[in-house]
N, C-alpha and C. Protein backbone atom coordinates (compact mmCIF):
# COMPACT_ATOMS: atom_id res chain seq x y z
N UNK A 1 30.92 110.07 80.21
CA UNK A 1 30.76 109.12 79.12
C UNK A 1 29.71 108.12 79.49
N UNK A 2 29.04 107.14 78.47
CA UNK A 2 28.38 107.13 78.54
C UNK A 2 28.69 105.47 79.70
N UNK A 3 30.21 104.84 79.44
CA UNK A 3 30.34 104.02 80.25
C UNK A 3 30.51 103.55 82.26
N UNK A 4 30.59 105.28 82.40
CA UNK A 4 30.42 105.59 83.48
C UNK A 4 31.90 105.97 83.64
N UNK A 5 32.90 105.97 83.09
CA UNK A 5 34.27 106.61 83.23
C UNK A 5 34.49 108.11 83.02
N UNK A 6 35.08 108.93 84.03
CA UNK A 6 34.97 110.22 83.90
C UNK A 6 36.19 110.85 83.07
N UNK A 7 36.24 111.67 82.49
CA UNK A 7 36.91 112.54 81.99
C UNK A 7 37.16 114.21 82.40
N UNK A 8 38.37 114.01 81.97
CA UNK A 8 38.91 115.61 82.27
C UNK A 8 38.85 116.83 81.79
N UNK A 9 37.72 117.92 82.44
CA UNK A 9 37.06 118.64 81.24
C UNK A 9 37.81 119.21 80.47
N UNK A 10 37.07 119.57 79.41
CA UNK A 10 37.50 119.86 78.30
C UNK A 10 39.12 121.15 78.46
N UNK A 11 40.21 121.19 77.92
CA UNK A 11 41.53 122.02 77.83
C UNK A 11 42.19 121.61 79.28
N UNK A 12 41.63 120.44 80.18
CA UNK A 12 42.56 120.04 81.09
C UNK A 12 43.18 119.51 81.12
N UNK A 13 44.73 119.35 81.68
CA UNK A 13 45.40 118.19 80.92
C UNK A 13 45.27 117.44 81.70
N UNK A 14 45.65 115.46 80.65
CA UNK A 14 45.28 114.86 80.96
C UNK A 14 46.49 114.18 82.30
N UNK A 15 45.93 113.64 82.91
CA UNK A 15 46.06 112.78 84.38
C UNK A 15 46.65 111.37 84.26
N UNK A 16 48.45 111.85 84.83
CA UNK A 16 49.22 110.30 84.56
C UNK A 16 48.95 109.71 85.75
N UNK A 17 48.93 108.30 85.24
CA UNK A 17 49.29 107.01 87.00
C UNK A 17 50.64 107.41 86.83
N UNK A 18 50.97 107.59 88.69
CA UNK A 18 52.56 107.64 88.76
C UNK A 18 53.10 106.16 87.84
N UNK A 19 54.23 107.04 87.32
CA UNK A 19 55.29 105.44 87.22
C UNK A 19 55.97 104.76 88.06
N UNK A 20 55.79 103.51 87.38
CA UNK A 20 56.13 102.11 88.69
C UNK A 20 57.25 102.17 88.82
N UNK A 21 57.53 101.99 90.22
CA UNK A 21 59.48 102.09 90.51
C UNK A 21 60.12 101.19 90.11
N UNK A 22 61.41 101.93 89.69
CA UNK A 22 62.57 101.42 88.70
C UNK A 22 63.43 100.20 89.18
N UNK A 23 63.19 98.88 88.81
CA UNK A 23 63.88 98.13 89.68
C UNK A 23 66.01 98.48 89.37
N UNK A 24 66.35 98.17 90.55
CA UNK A 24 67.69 98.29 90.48
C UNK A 24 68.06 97.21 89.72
N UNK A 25 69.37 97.35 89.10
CA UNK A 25 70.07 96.61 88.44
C UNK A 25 71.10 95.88 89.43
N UNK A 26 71.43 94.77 89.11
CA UNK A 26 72.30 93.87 90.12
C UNK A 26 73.51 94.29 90.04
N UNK A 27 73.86 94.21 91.03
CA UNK A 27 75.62 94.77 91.10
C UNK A 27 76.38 93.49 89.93
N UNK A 28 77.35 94.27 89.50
CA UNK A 28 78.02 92.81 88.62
C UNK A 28 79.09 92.23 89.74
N UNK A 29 79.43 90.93 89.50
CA UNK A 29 80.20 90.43 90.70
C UNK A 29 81.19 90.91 90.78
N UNK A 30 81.57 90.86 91.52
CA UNK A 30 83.67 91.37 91.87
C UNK A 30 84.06 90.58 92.90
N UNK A 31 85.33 90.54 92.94
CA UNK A 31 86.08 89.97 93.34
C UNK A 31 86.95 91.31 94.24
N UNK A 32 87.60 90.81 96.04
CA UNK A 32 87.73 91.94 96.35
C UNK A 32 89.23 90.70 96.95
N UNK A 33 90.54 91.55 97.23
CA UNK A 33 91.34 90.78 97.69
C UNK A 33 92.17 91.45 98.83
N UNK A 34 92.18 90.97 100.13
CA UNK A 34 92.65 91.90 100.87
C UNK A 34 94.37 91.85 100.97
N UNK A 35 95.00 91.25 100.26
CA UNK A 35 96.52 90.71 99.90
C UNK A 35 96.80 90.70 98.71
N UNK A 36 97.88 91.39 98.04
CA UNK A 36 97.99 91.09 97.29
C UNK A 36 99.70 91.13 96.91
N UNK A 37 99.99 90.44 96.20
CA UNK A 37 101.95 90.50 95.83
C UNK A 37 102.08 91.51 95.12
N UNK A 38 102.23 92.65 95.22
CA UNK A 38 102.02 93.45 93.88
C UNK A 38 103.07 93.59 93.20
N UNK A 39 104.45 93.34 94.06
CA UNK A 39 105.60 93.16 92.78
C UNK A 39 105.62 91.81 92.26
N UNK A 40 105.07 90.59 92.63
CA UNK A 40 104.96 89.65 91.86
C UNK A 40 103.93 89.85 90.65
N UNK A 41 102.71 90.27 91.05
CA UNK A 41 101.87 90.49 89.65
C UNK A 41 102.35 91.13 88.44
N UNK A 42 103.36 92.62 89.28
CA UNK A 42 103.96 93.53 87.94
C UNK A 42 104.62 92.55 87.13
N UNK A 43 105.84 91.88 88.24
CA UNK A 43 106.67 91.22 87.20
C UNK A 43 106.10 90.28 86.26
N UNK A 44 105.88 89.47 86.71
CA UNK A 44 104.68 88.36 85.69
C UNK A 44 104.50 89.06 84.72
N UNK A 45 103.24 90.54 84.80
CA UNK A 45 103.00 91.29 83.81
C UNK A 45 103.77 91.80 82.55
N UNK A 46 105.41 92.06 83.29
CA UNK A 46 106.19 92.51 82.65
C UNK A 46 107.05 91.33 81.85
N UNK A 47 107.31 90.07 82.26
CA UNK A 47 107.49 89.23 81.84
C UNK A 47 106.35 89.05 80.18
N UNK A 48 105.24 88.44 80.88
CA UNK A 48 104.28 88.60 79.73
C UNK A 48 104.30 89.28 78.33
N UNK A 49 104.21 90.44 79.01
CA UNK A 49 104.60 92.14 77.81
C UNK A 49 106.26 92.06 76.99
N UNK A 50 107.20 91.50 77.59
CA UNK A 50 108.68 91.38 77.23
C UNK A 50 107.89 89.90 75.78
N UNK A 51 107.64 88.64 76.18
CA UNK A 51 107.02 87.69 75.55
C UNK A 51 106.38 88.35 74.24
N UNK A 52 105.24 89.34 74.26
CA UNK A 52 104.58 89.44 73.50
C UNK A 52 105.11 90.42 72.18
N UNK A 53 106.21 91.14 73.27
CA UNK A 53 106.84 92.11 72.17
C UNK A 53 107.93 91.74 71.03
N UNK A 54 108.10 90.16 71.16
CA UNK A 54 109.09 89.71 70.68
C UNK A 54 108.89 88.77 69.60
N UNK A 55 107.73 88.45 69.60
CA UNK A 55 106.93 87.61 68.54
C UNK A 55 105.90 88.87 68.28
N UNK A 56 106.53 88.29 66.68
CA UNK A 56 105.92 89.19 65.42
C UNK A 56 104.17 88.76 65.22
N UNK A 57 103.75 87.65 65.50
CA UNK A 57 102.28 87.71 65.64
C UNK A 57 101.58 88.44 67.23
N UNK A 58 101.99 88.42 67.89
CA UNK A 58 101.35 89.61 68.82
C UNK A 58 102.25 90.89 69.65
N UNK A 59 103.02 90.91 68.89
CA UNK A 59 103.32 92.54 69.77
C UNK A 59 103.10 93.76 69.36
N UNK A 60 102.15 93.60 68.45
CA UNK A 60 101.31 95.09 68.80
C UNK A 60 100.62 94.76 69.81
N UNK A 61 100.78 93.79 70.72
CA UNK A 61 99.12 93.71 71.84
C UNK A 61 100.65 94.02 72.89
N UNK A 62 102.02 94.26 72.96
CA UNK A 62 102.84 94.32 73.89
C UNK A 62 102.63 96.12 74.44
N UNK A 63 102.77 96.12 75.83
CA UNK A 63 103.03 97.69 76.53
C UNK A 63 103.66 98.37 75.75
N UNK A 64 103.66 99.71 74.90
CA UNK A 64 104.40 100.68 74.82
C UNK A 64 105.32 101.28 76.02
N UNK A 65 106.46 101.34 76.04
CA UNK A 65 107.28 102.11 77.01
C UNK A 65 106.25 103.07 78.04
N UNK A 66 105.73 103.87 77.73
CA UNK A 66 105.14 104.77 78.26
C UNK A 66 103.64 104.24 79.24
N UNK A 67 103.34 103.30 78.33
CA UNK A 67 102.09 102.45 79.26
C UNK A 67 102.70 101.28 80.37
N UNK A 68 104.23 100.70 80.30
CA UNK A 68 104.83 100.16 80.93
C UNK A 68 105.03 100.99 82.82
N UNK A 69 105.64 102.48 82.23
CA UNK A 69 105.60 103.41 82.87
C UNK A 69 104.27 103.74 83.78
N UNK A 70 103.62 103.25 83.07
CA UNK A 70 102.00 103.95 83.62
C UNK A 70 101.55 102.98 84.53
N UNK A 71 101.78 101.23 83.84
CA UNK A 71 101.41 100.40 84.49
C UNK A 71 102.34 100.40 86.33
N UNK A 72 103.35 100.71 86.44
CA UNK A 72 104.41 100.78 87.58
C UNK A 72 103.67 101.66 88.61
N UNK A 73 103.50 102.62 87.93
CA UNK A 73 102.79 104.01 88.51
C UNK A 73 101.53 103.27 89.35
N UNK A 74 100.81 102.33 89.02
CA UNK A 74 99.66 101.95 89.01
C UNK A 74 99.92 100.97 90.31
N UNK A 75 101.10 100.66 90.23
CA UNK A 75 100.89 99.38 91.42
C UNK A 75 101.89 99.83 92.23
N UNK A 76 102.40 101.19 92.31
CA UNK A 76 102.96 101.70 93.13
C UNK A 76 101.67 102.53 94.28
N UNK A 77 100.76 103.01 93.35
CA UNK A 77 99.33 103.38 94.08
C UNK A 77 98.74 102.21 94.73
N UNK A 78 98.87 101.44 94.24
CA UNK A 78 98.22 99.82 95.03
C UNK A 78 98.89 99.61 95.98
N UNK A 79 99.74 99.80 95.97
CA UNK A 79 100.67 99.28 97.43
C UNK A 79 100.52 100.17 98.60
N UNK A 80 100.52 101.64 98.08
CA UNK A 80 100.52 102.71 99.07
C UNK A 80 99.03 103.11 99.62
N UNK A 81 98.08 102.12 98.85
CA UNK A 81 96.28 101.84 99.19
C UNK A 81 95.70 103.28 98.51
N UNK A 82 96.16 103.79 97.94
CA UNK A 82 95.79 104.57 97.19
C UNK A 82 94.16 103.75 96.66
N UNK A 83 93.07 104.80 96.25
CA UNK A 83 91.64 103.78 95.21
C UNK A 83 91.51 104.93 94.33
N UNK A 84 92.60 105.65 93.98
CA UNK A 84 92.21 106.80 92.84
C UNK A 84 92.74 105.99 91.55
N UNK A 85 91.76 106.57 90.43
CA UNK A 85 92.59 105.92 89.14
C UNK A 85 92.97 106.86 88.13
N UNK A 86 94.02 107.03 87.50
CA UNK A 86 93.71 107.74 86.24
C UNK A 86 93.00 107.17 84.84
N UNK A 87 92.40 108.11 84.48
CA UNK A 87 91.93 107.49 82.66
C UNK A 87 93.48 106.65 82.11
N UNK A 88 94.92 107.17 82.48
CA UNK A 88 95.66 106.56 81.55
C UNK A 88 95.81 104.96 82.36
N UNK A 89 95.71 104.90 83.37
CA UNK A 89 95.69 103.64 83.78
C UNK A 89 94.89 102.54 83.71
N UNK A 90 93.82 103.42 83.45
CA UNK A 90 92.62 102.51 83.24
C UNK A 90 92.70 102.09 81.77
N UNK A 91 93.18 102.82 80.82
CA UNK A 91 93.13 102.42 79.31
C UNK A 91 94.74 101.22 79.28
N UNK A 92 95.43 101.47 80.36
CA UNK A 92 96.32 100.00 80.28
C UNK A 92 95.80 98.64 80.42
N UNK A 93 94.69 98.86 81.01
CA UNK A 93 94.03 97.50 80.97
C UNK A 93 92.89 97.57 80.33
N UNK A 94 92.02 98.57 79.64
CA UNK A 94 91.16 98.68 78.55
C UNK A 94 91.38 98.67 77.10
N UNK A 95 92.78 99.59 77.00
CA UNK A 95 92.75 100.34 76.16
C UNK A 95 92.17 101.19 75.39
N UNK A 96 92.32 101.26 74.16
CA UNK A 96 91.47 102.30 73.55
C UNK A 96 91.09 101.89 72.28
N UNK A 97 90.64 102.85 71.04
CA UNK A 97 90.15 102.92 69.98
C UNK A 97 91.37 102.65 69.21
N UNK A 98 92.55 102.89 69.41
CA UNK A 98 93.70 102.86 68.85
C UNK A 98 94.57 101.64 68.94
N UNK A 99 94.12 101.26 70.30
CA UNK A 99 95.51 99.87 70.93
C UNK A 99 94.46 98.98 71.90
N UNK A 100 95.05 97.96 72.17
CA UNK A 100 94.03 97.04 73.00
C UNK A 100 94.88 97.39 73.99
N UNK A 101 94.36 96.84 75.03
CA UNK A 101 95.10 96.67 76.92
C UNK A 101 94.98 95.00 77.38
N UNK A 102 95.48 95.37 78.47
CA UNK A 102 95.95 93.51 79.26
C UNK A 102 94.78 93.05 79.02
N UNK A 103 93.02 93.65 78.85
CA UNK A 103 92.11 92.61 79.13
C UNK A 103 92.31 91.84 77.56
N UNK A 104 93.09 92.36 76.49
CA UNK A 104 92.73 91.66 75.51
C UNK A 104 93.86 90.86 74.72
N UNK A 105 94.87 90.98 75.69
CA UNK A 105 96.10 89.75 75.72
C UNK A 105 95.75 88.55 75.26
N UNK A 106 96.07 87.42 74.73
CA UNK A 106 95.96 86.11 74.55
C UNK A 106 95.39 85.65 76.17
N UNK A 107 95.01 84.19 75.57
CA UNK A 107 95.02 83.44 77.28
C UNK A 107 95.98 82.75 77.73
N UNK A 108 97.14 82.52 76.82
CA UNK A 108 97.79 82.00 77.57
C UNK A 108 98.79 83.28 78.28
N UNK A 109 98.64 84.60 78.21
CA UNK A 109 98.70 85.28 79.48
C UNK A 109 97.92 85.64 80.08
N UNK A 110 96.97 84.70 80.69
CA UNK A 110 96.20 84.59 81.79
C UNK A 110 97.27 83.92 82.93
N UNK A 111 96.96 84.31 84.24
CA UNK A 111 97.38 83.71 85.16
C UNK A 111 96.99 84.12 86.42
């Protein structure tokens, strides 16, 4: 050309600059605890869930029997240091498309 920049003859393909490396994304914070009460947390929990199921403005946000079950299961693995999770345990504190979980409790069951 006529600017002095070369080109790639004619039916060659054309010539990428590598792409610039991907910066990492920051870990999100956590919190790690090397103690924990775990039959005090259940109970609390279960306390909480008994509370919520009993007042008619939030107990659809209360444990179903079966997620109660699930939740036990869950901190019976905590105790025994278990770090496996199941999907159903994880949707006790997520929930789902269908039901909320503990993260979406009121605050005044925060504790």
């Amino acid at each position: 050309t006529s600017s002095g920049a070369s080109r790639p003859p004619t039916g060659a393909p054309p010539t990428l600059a590598p792409a610039p490396p991907v910066a990492k994304a920051a870990a999100a914070p956590s919190v790690v605890f090397d103690k924990c009460k775990h039959d005090a947390v259940l109970a609390k929990l279960l306390e909480l869930n008994s509370q919520l199921a009993v007042d008619p403005a939030s107990n659809d946000l209360s444990l179903s029997e079966e997620e109660v079950l699930t939740l036990k299961s869950l901190v019976e693995a905590l105790k025994s240091g278990s770090t496996s999770r199941t999907a159903a345990q994880l949707r006790v504190f997520f929930g789902d498309e269908s039901r909320g979980g503990l993260l979406r409790w009121p605050a005044h069951c925060l504790f």
